[in-house]
N, C-alpha and C. Protein backbone atom coordinates (compact mmCIF):
# COMPACT_ATOMS: atom_id res chain seq x y z
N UNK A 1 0.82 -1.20 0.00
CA UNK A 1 0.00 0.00 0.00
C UNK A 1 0.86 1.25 0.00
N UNK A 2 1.82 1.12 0.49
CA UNK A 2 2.79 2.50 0.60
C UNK A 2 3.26 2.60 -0.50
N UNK A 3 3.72 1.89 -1.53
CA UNK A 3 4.10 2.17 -2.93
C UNK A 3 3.21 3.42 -3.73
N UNK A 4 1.99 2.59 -3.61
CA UNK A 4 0.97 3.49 -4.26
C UNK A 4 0.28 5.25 -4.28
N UNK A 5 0.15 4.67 -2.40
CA UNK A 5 -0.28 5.63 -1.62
C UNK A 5 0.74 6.67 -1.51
N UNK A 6 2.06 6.13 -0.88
CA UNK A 6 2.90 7.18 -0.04
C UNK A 6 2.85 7.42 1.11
N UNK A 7 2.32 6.67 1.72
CA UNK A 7 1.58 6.44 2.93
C UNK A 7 1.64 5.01 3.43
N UNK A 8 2.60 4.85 4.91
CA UNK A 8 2.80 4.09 6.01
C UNK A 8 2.38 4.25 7.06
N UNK A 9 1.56 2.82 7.71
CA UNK A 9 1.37 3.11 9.30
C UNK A 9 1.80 2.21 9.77
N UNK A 10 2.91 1.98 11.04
CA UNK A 10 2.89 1.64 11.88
C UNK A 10 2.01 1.38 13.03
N UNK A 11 2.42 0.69 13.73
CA UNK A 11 1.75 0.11 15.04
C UNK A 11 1.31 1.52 15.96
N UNK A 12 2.46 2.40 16.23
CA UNK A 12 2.54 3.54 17.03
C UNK A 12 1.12 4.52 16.19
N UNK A 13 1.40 4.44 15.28
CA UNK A 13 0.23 5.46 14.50
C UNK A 13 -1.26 4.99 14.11
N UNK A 14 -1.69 4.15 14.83
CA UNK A 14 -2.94 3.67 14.81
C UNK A 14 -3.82 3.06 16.16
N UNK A 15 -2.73 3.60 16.84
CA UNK A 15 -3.46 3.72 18.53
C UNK A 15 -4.53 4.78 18.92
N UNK A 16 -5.72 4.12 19.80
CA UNK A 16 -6.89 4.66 19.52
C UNK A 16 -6.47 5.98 20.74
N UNK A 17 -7.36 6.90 20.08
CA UNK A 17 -6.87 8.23 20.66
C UNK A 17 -7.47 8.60 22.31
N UNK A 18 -8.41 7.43 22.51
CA UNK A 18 -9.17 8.03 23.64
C UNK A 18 -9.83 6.37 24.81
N UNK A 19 -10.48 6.24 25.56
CA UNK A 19 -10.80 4.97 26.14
C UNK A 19 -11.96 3.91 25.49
N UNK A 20 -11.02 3.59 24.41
CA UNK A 20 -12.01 2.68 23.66
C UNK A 20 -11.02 1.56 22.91
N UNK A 21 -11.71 0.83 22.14
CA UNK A 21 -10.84 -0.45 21.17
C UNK A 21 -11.08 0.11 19.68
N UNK A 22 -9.63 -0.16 18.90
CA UNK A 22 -9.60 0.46 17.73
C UNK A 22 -10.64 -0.74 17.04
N UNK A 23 -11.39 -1.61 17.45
CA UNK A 23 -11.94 -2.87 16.49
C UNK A 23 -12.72 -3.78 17.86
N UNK A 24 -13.85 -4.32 17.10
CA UNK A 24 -14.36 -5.06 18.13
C UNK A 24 -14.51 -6.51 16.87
N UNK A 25 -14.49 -7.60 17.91
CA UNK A 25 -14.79 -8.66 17.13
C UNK A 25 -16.02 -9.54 17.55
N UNK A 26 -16.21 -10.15 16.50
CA UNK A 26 -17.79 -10.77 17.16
C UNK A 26 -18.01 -11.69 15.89
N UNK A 27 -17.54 -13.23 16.06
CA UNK A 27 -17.81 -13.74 15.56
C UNK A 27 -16.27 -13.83 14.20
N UNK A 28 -16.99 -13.84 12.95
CA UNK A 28 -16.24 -13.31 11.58
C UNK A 28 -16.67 -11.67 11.54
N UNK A 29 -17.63 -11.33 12.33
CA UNK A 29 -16.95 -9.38 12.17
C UNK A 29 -16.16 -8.97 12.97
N UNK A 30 -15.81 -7.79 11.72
CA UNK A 30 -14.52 -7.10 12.54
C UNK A 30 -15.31 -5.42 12.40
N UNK A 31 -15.85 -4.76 13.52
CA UNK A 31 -15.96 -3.63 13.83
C UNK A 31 -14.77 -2.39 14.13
N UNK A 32 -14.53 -1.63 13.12
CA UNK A 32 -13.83 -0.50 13.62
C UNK A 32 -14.02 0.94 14.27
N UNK A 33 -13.80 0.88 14.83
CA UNK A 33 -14.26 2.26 15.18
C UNK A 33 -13.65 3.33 14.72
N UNK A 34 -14.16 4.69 14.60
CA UNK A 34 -14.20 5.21 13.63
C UNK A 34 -12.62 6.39 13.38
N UNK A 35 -12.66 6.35 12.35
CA UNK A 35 -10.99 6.61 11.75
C UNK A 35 -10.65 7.89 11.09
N UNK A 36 -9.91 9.20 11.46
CA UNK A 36 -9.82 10.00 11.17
C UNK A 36 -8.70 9.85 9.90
N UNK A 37 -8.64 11.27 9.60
CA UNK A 37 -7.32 11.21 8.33
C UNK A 37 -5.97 11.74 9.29
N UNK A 38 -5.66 10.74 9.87
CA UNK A 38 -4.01 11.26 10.94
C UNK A 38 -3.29 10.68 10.68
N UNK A 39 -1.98 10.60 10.86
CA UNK A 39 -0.51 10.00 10.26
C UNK A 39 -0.10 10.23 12.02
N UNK A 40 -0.12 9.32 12.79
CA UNK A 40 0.24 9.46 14.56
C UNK A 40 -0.72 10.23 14.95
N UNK A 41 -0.30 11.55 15.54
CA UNK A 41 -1.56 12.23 16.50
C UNK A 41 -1.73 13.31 15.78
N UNK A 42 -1.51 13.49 14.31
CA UNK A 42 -1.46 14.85 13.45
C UNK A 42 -2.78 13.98 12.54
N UNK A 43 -3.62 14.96 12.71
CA UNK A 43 -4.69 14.97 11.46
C UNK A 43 -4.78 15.94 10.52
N UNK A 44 -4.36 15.23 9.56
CA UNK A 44 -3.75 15.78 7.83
C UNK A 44 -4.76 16.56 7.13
N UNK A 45 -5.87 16.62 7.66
CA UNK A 45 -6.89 17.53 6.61
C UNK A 45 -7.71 17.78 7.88
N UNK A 46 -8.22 19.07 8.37
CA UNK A 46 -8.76 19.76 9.62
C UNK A 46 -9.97 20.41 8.51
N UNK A 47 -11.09 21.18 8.81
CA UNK A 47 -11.76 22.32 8.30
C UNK A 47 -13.03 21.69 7.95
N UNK A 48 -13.14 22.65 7.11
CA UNK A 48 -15.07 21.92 6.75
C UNK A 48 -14.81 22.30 5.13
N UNK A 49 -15.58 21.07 4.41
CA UNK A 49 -15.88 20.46 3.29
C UNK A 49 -16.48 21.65 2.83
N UNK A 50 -16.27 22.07 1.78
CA UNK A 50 -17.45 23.01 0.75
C UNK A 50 -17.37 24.57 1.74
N UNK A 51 -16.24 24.99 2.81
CA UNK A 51 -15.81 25.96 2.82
C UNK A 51 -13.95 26.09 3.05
N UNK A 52 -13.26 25.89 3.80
CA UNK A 52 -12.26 26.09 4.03
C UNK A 52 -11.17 24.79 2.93
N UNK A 53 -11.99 23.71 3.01
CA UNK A 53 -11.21 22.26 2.60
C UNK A 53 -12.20 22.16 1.08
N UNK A 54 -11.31 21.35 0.40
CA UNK A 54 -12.41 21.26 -1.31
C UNK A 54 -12.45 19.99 -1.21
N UNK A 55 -13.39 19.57 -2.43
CA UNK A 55 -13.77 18.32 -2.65
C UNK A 55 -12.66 17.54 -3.04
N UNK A 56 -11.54 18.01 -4.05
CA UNK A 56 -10.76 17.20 -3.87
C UNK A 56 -10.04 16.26 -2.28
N UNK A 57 -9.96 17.37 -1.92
CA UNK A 57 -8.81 17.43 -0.46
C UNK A 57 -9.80 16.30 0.30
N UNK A 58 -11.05 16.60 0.41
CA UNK A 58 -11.82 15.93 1.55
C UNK A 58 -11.83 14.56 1.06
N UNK A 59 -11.94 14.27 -0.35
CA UNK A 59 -12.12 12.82 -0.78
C UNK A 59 -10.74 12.33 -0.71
N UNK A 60 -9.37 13.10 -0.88
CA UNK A 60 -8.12 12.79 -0.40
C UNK A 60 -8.13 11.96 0.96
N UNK A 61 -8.40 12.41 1.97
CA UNK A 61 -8.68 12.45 3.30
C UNK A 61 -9.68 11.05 3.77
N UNK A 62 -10.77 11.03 2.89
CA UNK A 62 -11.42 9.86 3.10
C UNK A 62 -10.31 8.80 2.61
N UNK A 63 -9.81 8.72 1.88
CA UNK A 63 -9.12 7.57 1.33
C UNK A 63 -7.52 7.17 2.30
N UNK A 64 -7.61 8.50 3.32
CA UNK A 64 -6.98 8.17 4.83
C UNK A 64 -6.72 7.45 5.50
N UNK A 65 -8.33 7.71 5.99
CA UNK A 65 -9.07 7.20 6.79
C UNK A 65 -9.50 5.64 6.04
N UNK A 66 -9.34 5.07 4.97
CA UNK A 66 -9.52 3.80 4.55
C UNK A 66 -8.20 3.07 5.13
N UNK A 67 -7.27 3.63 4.85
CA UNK A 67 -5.82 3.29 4.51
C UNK A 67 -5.70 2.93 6.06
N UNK A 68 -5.93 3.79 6.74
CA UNK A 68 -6.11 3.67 8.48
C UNK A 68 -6.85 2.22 8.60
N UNK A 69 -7.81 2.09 8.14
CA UNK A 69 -8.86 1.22 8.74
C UNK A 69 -7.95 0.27 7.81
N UNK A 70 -7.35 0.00 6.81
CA UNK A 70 -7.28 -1.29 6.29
C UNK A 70 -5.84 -1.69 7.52
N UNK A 71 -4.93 -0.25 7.47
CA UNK A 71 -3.82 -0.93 8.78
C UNK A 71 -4.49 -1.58 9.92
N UNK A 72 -5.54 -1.33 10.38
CA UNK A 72 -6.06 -1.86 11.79
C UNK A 72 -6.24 -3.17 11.51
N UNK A 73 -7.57 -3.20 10.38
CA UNK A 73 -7.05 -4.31 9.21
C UNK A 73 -6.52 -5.98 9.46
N UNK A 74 -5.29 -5.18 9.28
CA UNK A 74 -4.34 -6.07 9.20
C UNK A 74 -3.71 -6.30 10.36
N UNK A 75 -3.58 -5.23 11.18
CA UNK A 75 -3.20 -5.54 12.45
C UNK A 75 -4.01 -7.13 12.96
N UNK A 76 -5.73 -7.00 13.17
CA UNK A 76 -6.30 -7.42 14.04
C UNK A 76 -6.18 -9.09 13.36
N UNK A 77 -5.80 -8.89 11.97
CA UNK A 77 -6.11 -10.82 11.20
C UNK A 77 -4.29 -10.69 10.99
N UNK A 78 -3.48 -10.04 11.03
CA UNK A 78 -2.24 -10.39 10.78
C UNK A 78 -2.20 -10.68 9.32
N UNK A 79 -3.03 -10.18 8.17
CA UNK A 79 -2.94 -10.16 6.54
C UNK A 79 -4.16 -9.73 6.15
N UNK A 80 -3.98 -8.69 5.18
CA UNK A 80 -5.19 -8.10 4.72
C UNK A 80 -5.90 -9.67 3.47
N UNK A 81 -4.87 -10.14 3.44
CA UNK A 81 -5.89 -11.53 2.94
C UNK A 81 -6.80 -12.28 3.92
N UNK A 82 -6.85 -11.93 5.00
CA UNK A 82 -7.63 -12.81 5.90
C UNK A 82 -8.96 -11.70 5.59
N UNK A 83 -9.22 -10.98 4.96
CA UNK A 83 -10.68 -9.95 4.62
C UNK A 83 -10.96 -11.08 4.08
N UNK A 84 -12.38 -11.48 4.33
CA UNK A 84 -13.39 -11.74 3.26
C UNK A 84 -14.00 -11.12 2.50
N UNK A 85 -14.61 -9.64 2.91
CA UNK A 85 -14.88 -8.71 2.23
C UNK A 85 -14.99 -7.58 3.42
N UNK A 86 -15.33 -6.65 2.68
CA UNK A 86 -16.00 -5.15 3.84
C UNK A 86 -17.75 -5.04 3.25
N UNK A 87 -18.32 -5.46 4.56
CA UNK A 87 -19.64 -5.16 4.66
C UNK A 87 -20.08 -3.96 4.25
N UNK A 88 -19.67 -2.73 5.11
CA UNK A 88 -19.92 -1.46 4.59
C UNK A 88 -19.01 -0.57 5.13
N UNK A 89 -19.57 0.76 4.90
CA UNK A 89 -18.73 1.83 5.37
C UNK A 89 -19.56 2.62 5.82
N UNK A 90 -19.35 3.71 6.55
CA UNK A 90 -20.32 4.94 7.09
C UNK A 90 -18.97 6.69 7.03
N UNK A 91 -19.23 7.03 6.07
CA UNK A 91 -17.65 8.31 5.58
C UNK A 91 -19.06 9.48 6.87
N UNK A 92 -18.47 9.93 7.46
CA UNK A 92 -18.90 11.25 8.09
C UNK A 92 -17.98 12.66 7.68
N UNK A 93 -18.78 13.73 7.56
CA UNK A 93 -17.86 14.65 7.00
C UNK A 93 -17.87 15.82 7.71
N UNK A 94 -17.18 16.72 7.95
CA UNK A 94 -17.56 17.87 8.66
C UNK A 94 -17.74 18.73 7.31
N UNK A 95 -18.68 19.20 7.38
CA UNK A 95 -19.32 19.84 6.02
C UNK A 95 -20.18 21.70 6.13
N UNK A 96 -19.77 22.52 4.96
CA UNK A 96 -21.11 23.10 5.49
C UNK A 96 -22.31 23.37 5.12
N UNK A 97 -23.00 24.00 5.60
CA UNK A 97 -24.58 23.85 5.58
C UNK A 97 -25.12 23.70 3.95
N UNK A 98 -24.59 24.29 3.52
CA UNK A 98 -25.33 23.84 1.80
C UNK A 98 -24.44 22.47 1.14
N UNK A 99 -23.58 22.23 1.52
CA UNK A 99 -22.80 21.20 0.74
C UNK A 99 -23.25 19.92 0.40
N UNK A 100 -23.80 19.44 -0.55
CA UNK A 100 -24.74 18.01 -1.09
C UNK A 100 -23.54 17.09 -1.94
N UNK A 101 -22.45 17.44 -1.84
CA UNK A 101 -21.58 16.13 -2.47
C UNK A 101 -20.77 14.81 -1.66
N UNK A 102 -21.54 14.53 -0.94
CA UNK A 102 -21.05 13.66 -0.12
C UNK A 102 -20.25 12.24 -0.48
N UNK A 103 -21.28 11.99 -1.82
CA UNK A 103 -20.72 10.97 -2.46
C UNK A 103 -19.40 10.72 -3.20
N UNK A 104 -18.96 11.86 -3.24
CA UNK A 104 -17.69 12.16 -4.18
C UNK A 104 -16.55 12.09 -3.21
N UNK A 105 -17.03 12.64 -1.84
CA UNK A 105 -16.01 12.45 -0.98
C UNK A 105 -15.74 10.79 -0.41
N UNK A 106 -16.97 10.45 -0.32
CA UNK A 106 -16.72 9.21 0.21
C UNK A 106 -16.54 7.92 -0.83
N UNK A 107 -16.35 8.72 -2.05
CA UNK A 107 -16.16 7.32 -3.19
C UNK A 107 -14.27 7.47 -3.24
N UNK A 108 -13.58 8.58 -1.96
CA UNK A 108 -12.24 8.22 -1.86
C UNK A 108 -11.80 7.51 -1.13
N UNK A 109 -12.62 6.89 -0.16
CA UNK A 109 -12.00 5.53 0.51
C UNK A 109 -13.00 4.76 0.40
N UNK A 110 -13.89 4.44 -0.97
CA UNK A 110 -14.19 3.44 -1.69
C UNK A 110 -13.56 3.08 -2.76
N UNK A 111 -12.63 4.22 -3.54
CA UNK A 111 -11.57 3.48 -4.01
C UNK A 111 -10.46 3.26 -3.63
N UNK A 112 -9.80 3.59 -2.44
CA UNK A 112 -9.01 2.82 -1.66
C UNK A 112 -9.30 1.58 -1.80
N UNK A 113 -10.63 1.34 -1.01
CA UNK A 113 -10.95 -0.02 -0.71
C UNK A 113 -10.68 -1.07 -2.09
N UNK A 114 -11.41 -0.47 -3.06
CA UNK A 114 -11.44 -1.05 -4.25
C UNK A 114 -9.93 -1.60 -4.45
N UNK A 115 -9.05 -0.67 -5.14
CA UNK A 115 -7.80 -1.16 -5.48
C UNK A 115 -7.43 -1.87 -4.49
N UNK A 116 -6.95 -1.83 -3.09
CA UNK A 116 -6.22 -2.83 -2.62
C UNK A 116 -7.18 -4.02 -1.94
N UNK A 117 -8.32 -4.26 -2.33
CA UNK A 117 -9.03 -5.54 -1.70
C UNK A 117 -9.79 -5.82 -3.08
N UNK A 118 -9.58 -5.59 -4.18
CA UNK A 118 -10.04 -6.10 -5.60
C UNK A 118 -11.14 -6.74 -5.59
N UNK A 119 -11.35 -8.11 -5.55
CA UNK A 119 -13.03 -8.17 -5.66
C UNK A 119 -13.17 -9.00 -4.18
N UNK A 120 -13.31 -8.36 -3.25
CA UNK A 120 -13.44 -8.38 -2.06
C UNK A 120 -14.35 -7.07 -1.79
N UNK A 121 -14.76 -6.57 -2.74
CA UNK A 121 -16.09 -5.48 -2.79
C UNK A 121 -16.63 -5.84 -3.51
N UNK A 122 -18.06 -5.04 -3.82
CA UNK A 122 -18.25 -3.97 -3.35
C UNK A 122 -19.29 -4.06 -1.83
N UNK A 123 -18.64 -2.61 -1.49
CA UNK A 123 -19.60 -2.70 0.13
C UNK A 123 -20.73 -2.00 0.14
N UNK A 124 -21.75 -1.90 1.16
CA UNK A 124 -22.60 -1.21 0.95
C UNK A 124 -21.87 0.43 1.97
N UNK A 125 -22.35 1.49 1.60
CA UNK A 125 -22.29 3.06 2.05
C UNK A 125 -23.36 3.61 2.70
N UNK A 126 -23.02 4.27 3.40
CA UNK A 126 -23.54 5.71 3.90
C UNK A 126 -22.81 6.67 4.07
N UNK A 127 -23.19 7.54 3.20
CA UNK A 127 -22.40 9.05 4.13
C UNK A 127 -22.88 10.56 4.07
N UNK A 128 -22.65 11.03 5.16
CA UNK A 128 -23.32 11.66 5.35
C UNK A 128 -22.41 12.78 5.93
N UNK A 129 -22.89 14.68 6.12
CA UNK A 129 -22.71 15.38 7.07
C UNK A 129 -22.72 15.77 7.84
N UNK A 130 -22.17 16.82 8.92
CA UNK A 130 -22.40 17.36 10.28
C UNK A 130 -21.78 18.58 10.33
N UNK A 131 -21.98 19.24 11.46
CA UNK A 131 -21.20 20.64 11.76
C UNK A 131 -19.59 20.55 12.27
N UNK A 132 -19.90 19.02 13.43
CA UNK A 132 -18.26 19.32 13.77
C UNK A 132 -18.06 17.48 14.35
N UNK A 133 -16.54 17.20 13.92
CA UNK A 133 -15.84 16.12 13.73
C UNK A 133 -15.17 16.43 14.77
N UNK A 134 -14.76 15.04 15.44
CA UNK A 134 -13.35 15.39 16.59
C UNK A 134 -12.25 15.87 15.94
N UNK A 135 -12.04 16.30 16.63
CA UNK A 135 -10.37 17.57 16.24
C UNK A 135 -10.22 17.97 15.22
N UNK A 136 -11.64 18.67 14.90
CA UNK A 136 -12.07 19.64 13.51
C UNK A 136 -11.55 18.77 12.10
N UNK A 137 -11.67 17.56 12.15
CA UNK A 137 -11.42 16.42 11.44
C UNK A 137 -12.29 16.71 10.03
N UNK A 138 -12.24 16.90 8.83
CA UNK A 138 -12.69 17.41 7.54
C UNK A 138 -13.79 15.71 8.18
N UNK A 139 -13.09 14.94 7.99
CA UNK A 139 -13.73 13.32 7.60
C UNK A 139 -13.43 12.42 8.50
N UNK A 140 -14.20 11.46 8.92
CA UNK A 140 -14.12 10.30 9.76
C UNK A 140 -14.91 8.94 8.93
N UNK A 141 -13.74 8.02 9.15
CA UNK A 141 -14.82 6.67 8.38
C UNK A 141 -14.64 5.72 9.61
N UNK A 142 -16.02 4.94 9.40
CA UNK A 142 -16.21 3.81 9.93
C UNK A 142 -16.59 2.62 9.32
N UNK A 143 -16.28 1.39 9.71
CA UNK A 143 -15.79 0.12 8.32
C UNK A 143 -16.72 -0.99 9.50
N UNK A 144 -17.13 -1.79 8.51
CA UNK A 144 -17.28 -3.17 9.03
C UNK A 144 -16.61 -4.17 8.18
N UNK A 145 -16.26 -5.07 8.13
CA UNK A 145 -15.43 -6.21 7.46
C UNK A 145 -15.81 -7.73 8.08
N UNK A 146 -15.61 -8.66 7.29
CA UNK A 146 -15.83 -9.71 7.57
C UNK A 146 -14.46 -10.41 7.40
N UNK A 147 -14.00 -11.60 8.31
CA UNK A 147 -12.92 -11.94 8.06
C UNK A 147 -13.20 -13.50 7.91
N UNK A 148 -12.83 -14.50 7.11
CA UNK A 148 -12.49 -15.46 6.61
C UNK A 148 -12.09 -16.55 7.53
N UNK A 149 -13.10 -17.40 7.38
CA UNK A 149 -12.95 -18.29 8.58
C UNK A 149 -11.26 -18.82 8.73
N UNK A 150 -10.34 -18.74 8.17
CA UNK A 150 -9.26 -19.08 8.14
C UNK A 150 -8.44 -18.25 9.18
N UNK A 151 -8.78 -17.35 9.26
CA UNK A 151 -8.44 -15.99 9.77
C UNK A 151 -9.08 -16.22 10.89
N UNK A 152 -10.14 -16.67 11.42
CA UNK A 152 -10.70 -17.17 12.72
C UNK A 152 -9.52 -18.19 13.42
N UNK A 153 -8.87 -19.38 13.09
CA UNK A 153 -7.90 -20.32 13.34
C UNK A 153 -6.82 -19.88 13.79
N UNK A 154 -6.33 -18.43 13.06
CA UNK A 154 -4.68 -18.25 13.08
C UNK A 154 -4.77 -17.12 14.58
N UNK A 155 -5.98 -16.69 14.34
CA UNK A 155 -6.08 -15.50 15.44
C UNK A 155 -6.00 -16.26 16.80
């Protein structure tokens, strides 16, 4: 993924920021909780969508926050081949009040997803806006995934 992207995470840079679990498991799901665009404790795109931040930048940002969620990912099955697929996604945006392109932002960490989990999609979406994101965060995604009973054994 870093070839492509330009973009590495380590272990240190995907620790959850506050008193919670970066992933819950239950069964073959894998629940993440929800994933800003940060590289460690710096979040790379701050502001609101459709005033300060553009559509490019914000759909930049979603595709982050994928990249995030696929490291956790991999953390929690030890190989992004242990995905069976990703159930869905939920992209939240800090947006403002007139802004209706939601989809454009959040089809950037649907093609994240796409290229590096190939036909291991497609997932189902939601996304949607708000006034304000933790730590004035442009975007936050949240992922569900299913992992591969094989991936149940090794864990």
């Amino acid at each position: 993924m870093q070839s492509k992207f330009g973009i590495a995470f380590d272990e240190r840079d995907i620790l959850p920021a506050g008193n919670y679990a970066l992933y819950s498991r239950h069964g073959n799901d894998i629940h993440l909780s929800g994933q800003l665009p940060k590289l460690g404790s710096r979040v790379l795109t701050t502001g609101t969508i459709g005033g300060d931040v553009s559509v490019k930048t914000g759909k930049w940002a979603a595709g982050i926050c994928a990249l995030r969620a696929l490291a956790i990912l991999r953390h929690a099955l030890g190989s992004l081949g242990s995905v069976e697929r990703i159930v869905c996604i939920t992209v939240y945006m800090q947006c403002s009040q007139n802004f209706e392109r939601h989809s454009e932002i959040a089809d950037g960490a649907s093609d994240v997803l796409n290229f590096v989990l190939q036909d291991r999609w497609p997932h189902a979406r939601t996304s949607l806006g708000g006034l304000v994101l933790p730590r004035n965060a442009a975007v936050e995604l949240e992922l569900t995934a299913i992992a591969n009973s094989e991936a149940l054994r090794l864990v």
